[in-house]
C-alpha atoms as a PDB file:
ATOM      1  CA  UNK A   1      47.711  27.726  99.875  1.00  0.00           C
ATOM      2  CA  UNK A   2      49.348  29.503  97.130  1.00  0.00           C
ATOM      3  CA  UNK A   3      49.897  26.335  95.053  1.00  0.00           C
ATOM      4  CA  UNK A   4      46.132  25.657  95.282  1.00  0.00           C
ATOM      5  CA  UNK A   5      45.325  29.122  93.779  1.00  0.00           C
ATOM      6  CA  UNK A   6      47.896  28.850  91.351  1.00  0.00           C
ATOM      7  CA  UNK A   7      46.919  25.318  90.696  1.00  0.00           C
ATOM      8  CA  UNK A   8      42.668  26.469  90.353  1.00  0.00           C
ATOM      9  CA  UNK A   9      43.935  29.187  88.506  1.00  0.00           C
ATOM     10  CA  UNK A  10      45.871  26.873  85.662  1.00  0.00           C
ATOM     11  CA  UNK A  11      43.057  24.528  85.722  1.00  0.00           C
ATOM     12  CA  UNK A  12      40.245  27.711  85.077  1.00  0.00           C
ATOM     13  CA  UNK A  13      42.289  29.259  82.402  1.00  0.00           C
ATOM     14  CA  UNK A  14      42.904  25.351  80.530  1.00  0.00           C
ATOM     15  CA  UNK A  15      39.031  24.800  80.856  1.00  0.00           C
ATOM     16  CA  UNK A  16      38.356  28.333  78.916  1.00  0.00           C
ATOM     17  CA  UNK A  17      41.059  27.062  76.562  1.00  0.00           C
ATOM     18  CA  UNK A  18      39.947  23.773  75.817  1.00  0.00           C
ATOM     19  CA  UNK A  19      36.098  25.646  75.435  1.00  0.00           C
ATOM     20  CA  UNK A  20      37.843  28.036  72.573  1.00  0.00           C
ATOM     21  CA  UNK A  21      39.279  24.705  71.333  1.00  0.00           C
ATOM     22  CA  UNK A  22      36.122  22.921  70.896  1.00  0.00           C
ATOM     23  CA  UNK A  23      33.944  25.671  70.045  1.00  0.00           C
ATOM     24  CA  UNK A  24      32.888  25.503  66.768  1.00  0.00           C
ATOM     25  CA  UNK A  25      34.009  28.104  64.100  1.00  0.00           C
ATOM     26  CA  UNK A  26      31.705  30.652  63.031  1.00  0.00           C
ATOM     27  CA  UNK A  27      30.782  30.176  59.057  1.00  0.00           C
ATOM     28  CA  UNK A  28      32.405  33.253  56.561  1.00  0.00           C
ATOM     29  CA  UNK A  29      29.677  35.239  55.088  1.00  0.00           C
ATOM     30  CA  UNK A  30      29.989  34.501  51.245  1.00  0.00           C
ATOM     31  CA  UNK A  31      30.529  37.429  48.971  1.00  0.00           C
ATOM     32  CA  UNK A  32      27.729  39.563  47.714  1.00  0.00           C
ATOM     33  CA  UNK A  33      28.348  38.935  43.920  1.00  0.00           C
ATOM     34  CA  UNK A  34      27.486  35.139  45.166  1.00  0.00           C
ATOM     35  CA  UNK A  35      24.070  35.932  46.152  1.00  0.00           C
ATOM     36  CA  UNK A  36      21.523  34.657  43.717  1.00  0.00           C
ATOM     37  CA  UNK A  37      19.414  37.533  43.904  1.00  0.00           C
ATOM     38  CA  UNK A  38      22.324  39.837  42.809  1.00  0.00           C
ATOM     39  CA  UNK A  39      22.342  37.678  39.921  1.00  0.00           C
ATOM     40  CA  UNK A  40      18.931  37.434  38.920  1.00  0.00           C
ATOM     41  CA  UNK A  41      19.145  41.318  39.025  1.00  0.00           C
ATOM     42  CA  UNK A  42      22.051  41.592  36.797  1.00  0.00           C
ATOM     43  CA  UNK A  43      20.061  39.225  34.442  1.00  0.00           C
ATOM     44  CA  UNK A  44      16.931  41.432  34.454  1.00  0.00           C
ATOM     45  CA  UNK A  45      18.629  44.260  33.916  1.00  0.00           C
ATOM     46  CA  UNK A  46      20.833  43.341  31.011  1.00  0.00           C
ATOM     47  CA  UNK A  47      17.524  42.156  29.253  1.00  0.00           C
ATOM     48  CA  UNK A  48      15.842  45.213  29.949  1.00  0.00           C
ATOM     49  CA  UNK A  49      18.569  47.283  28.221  1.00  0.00           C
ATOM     50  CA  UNK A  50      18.729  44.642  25.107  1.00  0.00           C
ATOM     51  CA  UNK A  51      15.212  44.981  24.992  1.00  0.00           C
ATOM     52  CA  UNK A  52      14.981  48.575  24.210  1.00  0.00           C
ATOM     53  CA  UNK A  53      17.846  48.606  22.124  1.00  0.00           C
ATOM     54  CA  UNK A  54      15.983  45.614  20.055  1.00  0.00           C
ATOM     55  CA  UNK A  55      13.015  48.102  19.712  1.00  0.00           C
ATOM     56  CA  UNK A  56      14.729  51.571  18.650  1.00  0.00           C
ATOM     57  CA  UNK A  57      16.679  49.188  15.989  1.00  0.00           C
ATOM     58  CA  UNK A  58      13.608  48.167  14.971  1.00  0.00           C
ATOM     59  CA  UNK A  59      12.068  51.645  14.472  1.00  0.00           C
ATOM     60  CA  UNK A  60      14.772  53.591  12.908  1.00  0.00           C
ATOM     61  CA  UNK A  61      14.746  50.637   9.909  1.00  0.00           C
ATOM     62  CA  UNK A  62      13.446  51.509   6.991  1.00  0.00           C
ATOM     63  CA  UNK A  63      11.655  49.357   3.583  1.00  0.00           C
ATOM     64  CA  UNK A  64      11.592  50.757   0.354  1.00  0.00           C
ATOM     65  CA  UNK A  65       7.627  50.954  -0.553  1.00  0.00           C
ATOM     66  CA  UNK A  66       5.662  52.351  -3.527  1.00  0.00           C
ATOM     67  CA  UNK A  67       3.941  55.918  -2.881  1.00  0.00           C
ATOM     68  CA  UNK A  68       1.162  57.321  -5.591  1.00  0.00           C
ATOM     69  CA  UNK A  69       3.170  59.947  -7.597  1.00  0.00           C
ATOM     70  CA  UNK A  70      -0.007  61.795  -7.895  1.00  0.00           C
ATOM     71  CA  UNK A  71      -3.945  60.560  -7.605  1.00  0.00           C
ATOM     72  CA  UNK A  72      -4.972  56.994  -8.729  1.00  0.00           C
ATOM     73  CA  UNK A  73      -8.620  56.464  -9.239  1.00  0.00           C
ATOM     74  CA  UNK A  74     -10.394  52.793  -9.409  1.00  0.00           C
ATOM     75  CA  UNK A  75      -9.342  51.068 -12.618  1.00  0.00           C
ATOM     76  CA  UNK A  76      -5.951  52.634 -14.062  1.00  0.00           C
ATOM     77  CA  UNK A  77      -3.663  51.052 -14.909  1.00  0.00           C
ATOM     78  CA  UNK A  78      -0.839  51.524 -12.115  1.00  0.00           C
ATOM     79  CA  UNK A  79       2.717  51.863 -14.463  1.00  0.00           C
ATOM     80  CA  UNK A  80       6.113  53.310 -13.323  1.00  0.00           C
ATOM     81  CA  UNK A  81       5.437  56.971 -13.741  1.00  0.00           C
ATOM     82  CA  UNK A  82       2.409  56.918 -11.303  1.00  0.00           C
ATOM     83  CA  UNK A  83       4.825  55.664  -8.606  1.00  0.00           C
ATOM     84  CA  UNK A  84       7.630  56.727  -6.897  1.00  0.00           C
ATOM     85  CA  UNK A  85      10.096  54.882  -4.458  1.00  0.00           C
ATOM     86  CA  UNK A  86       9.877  56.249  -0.755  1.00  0.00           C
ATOM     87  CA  UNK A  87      11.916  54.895   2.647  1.00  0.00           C
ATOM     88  CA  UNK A  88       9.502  54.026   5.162  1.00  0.00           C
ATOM     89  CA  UNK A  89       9.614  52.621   8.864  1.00  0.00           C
ATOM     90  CA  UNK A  90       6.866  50.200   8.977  1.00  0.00           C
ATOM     91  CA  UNK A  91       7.764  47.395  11.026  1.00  0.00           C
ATOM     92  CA  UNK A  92       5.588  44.533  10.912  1.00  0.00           C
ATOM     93  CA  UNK A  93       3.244  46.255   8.698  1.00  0.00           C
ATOM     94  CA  UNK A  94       5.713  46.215   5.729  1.00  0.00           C
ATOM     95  CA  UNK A  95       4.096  43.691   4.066  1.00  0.00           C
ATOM     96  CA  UNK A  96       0.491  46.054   4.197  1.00  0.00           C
ATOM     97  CA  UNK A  97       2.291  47.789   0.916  1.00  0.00           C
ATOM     98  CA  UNK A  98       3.523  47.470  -2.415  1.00  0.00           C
ATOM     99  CA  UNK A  99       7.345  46.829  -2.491  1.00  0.00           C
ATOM    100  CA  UNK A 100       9.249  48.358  -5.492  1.00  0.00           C
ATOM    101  CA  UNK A 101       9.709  44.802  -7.732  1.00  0.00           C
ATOM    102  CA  UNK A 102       6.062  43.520  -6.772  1.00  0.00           C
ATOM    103  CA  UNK A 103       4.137  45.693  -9.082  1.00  0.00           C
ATOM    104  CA  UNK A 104       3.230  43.471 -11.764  1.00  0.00           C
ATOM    105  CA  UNK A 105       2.204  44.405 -15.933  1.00  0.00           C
ATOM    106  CA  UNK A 106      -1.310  45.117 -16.152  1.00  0.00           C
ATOM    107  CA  UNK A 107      -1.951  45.966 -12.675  1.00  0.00           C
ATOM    108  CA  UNK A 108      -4.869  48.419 -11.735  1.00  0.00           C
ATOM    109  CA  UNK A 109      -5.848  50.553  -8.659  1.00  0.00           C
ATOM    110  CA  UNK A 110      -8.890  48.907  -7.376  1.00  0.00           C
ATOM    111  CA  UNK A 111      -9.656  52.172  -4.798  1.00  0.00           C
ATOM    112  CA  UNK A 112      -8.948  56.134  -4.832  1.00  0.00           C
ATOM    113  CA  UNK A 113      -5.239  56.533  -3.488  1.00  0.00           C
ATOM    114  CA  UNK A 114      -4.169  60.358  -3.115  1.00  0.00           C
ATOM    115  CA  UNK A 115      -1.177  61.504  -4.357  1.00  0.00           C
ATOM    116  CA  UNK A 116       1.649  60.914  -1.960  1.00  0.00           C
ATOM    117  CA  UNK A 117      -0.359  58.161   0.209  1.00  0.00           C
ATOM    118  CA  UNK A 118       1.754  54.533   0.210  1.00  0.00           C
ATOM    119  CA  UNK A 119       0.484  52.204  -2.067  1.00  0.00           C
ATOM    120  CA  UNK A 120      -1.813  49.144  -0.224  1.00  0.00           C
ATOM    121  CA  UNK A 121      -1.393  45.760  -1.338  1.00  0.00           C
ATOM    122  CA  UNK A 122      -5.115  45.832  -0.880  1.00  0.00           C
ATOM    123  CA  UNK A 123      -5.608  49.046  -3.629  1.00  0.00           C
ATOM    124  CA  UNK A 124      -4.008  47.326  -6.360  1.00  0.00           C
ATOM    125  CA  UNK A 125      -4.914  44.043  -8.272  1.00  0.00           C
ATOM    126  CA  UNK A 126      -5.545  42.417 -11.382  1.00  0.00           C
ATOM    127  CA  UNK A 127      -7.850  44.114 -13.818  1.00  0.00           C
ATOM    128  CA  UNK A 128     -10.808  41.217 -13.184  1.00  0.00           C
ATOM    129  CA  UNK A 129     -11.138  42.676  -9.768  1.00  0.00           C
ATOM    130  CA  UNK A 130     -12.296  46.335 -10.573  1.00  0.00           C
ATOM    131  CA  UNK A 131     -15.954  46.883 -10.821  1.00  0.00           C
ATOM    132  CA  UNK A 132     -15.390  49.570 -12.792  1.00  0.00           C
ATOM    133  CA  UNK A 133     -15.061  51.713 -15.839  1.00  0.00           C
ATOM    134  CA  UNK A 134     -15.192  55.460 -17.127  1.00  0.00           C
ATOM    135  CA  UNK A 135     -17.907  57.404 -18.833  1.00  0.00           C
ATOM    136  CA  UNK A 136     -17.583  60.713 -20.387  1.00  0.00           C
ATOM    137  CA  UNK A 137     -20.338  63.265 -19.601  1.00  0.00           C
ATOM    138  CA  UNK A 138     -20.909  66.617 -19.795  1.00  0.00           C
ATOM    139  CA  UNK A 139     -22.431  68.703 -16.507  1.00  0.00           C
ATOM    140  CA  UNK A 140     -24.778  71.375 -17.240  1.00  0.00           C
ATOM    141  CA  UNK A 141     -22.810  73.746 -14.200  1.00  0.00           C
ATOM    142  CA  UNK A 142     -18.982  74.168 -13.740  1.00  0.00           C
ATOM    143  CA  UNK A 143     -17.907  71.943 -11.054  1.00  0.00           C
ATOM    144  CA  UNK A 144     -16.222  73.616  -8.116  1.00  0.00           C
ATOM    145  CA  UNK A 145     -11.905  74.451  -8.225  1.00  0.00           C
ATOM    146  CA  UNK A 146     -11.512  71.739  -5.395  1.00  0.00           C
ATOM    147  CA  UNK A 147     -12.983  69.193  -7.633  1.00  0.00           C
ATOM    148  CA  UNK A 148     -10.177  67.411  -9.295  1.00  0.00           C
ATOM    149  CA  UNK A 149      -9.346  64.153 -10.344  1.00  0.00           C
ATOM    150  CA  UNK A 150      -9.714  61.872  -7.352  1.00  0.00           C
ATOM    151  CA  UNK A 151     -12.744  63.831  -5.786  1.00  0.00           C
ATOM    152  CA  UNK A 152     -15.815  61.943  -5.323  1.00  0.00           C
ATOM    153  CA  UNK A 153     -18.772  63.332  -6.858  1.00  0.00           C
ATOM    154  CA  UNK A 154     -22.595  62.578  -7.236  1.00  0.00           C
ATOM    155  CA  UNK A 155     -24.425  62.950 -10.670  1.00  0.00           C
ATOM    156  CA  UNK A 156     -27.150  64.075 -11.194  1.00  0.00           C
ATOM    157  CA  UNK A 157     -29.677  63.735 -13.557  1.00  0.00           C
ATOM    158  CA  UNK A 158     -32.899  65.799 -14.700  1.00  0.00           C
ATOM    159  CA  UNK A 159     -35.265  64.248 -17.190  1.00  0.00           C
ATOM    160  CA  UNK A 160     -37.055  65.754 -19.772  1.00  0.00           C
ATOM    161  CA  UNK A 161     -40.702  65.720 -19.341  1.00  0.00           C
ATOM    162  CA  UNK A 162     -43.246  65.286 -22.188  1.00  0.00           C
ATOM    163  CA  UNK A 163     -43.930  69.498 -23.056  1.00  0.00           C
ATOM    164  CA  UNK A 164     -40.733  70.860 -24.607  1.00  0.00           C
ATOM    165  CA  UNK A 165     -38.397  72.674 -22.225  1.00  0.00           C
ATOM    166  CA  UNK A 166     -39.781  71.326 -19.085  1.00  0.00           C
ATOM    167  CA  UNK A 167     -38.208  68.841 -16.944  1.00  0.00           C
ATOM    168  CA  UNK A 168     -38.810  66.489 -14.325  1.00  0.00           C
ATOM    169  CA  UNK A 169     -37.842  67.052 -10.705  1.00  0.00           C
ATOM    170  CA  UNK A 170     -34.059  66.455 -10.468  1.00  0.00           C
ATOM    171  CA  UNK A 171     -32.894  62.818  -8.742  1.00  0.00           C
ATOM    172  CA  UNK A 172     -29.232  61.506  -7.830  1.00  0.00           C
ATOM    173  CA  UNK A 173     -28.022  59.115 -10.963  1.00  0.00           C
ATOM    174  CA  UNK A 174     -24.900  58.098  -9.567  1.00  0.00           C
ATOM    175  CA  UNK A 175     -24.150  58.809  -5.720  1.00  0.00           C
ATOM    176  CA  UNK A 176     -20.214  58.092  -5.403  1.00  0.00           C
ATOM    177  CA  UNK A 177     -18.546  58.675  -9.142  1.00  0.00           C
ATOM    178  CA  UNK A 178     -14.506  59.254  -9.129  1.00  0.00           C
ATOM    179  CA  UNK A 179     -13.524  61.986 -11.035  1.00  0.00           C
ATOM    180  CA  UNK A 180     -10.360  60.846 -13.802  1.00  0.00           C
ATOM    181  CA  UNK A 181     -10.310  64.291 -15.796  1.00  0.00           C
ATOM    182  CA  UNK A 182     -12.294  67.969 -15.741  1.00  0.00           C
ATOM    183  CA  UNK A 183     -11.921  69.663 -19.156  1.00  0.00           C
ATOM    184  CA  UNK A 184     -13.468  73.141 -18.033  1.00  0.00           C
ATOM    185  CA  UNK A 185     -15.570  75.077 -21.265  1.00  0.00           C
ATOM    186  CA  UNK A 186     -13.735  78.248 -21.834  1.00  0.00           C
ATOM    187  CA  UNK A 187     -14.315  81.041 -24.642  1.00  0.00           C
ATOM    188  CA  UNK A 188     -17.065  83.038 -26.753  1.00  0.00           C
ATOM    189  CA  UNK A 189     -18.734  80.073 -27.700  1.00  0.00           C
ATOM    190  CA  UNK A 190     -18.422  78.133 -24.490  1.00  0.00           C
ATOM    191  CA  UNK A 191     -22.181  77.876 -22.571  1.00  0.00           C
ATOM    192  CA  UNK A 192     -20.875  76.937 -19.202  1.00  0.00           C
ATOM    193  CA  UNK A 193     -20.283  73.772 -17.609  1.00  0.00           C
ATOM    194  CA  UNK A 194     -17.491  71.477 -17.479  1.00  0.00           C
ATOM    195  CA  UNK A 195     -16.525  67.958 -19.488  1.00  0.00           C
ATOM    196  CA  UNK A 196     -15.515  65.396 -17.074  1.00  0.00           C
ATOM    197  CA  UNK A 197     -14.285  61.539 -17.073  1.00  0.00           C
ATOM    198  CA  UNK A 198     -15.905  60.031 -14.574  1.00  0.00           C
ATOM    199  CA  UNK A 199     -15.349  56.207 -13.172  1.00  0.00           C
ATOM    200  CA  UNK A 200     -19.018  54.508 -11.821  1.00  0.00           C
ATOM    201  CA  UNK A 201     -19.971  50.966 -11.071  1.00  0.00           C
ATOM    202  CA  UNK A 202     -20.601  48.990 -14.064  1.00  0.00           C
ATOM    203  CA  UNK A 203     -23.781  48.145 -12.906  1.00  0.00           C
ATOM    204  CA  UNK A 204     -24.621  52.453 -13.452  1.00  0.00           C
ATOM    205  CA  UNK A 205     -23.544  52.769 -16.890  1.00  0.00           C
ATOM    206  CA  UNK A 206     -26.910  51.468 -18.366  1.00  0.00           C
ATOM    207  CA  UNK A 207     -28.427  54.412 -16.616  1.00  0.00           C
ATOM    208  CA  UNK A 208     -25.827  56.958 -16.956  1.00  0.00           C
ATOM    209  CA  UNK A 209     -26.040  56.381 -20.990  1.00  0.00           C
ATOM    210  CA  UNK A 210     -30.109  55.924 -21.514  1.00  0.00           C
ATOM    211  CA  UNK A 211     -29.823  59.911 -19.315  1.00  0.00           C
ATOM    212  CA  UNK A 212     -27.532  60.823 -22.231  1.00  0.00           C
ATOM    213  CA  UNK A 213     -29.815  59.084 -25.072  1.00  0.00           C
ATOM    214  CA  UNK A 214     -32.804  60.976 -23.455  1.00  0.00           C
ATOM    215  CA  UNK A 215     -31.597  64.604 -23.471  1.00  0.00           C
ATOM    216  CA  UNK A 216     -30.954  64.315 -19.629  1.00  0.00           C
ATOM    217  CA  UNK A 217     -29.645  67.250 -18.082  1.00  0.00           C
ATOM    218  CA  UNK A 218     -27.063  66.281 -15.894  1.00  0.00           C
ATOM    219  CA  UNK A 219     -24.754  67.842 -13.571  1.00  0.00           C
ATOM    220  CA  UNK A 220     -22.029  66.952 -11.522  1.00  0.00           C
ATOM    221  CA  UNK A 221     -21.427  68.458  -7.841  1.00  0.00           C
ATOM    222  CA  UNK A 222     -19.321  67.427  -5.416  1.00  0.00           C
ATOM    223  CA  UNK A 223     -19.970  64.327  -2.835  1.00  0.00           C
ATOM    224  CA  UNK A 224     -19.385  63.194   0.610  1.00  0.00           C
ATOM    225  CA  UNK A 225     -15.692  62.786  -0.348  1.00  0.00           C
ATOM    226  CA  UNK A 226     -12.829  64.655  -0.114  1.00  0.00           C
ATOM    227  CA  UNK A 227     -10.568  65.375  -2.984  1.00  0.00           C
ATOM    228  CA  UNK A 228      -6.978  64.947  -2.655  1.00  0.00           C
ATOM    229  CA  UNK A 229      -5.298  68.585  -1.432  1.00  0.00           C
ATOM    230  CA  UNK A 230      -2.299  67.759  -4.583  1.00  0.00           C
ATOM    231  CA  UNK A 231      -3.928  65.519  -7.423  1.00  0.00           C
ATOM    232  CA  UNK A 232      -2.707  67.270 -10.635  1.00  0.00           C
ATOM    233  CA  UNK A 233      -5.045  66.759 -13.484  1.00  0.00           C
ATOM    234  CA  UNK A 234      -3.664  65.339 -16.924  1.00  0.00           C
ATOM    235  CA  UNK A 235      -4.021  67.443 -20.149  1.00  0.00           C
ATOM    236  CA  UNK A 236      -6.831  65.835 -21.649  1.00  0.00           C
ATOM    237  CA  UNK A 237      -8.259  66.636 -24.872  1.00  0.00           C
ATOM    238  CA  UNK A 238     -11.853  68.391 -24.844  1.00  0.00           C
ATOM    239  CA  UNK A 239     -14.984  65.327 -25.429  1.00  0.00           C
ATOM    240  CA  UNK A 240     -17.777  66.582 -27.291  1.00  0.00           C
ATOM    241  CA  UNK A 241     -20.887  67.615 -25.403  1.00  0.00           C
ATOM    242  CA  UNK A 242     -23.380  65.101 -24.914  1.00  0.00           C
ATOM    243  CA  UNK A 243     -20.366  62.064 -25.397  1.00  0.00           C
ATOM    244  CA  UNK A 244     -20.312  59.087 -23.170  1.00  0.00           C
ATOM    245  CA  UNK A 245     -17.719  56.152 -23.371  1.00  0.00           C
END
């Protein structure tokens, strides 16, 4: 009796044994650096951070551009002492702007730029692109201290009728004229009123010089534009009254 115990008991414990023998093994779990998603993540995040670096490198680089050393009106001549060199972050728009060895001989400002705006590529050309040119006039009434050169002013004109010292109702001769110079009329013998160089359309000096030829009184006040806040004028010498050029 106690052999067959001991006997079922052997054979039990070698049937468990040859089970655990057979049994298959249970696969390792592979590491987590292995997992595909952990790499995808490291990816994502290493672009992220060359990304933004890419972008503040970008911003903090800087182009040397031209800047208007003080107020260009339409059709001067642009030289080196109306310029100055300024440092700029402007990214892709760099190329918007005058660089320092673009601005050729003979070049001319083809808009109003303010003193200490950047020069546009667009505001600058050859002199067969300006419409326009400078007359000399006198205004009957000093224009306002704000008005310098680089304002935007209207001109107007008031005929003479046919009795002497009448006059016609006033009308606008020139809407949008660019001041270039004021010579104010100081002293005993100065009657009020101001000199001024102003730059008009081609197509207005006709008018502007039969007003002139006529006895036209004509008087300058200022437009819908705004003058520059720093536009010094230049030292110009005094026209005589009634001149045009």
């Amino acid at each position: 009796m106690t052999s067959m115990t001991t006997a079922s008991r052997g054979t039990a414990s070698g049937g468990r044994a040859g089970r655990a023998a057979t049994s298959p093994t249970r696969a390792a779990r592979p590491a987590f650096w292995a997992d595909a998603r952990f790499v995808i993540g490291i990816v994502l995040v290493a672009a992220s951070i060359a990304a933004v670096w890419f972008v503040v490198a970008a911003a903090r680089q800087t182009v040397p551009v031209l800047a208007a050393a003080h107020a260009l009106v339409p059709g001067q001549t642009i030289t080196a002492s109306d310029v100055t060199v300024v440092d700029v972050a402007l990214g892709q728009a760099g190329d918007a702007y005058v660089a320092p060895g673009a601005l050729d001989e003979g070049v001319v400002a083809l808009r109003v730029v303010g003193a200490g705006e950047l020069l546009p590529a667009a505001a600058a050309g050859p002199a067969a692109l300006s419409d326009r040119t400078s007359v000399v006039v006198r205004s009957s009434v000093d224009v306002p201290a704000g008005v310098e050169r680089g304002a935007v002013v209207e001109l107007w004109e008031t005929p003479p009728a046919g009795e002497p010292g009448a006059y016609e109702a006033p009308r606008v001769l020139v809407a949008d004229a660019v001041v270039a110079r004021v010579v104010s009329e100081e002293g005993v013998m100065a009657a009020g009123g101001a000199s001024l160089e102003l730059v008009i359309d081609r197509a207005h000096v006709s008018a502007v010089l039969a007003a002139v030829a006529a006895g036209s009184v004509l008087s300058a006040v200022p437009g819908v534009g705004e003058a520059p806040e720093s536009a010094p004028a230049e030292d110009a010498q005094e026209p005589g009254e009634g001149d045009a050029e």
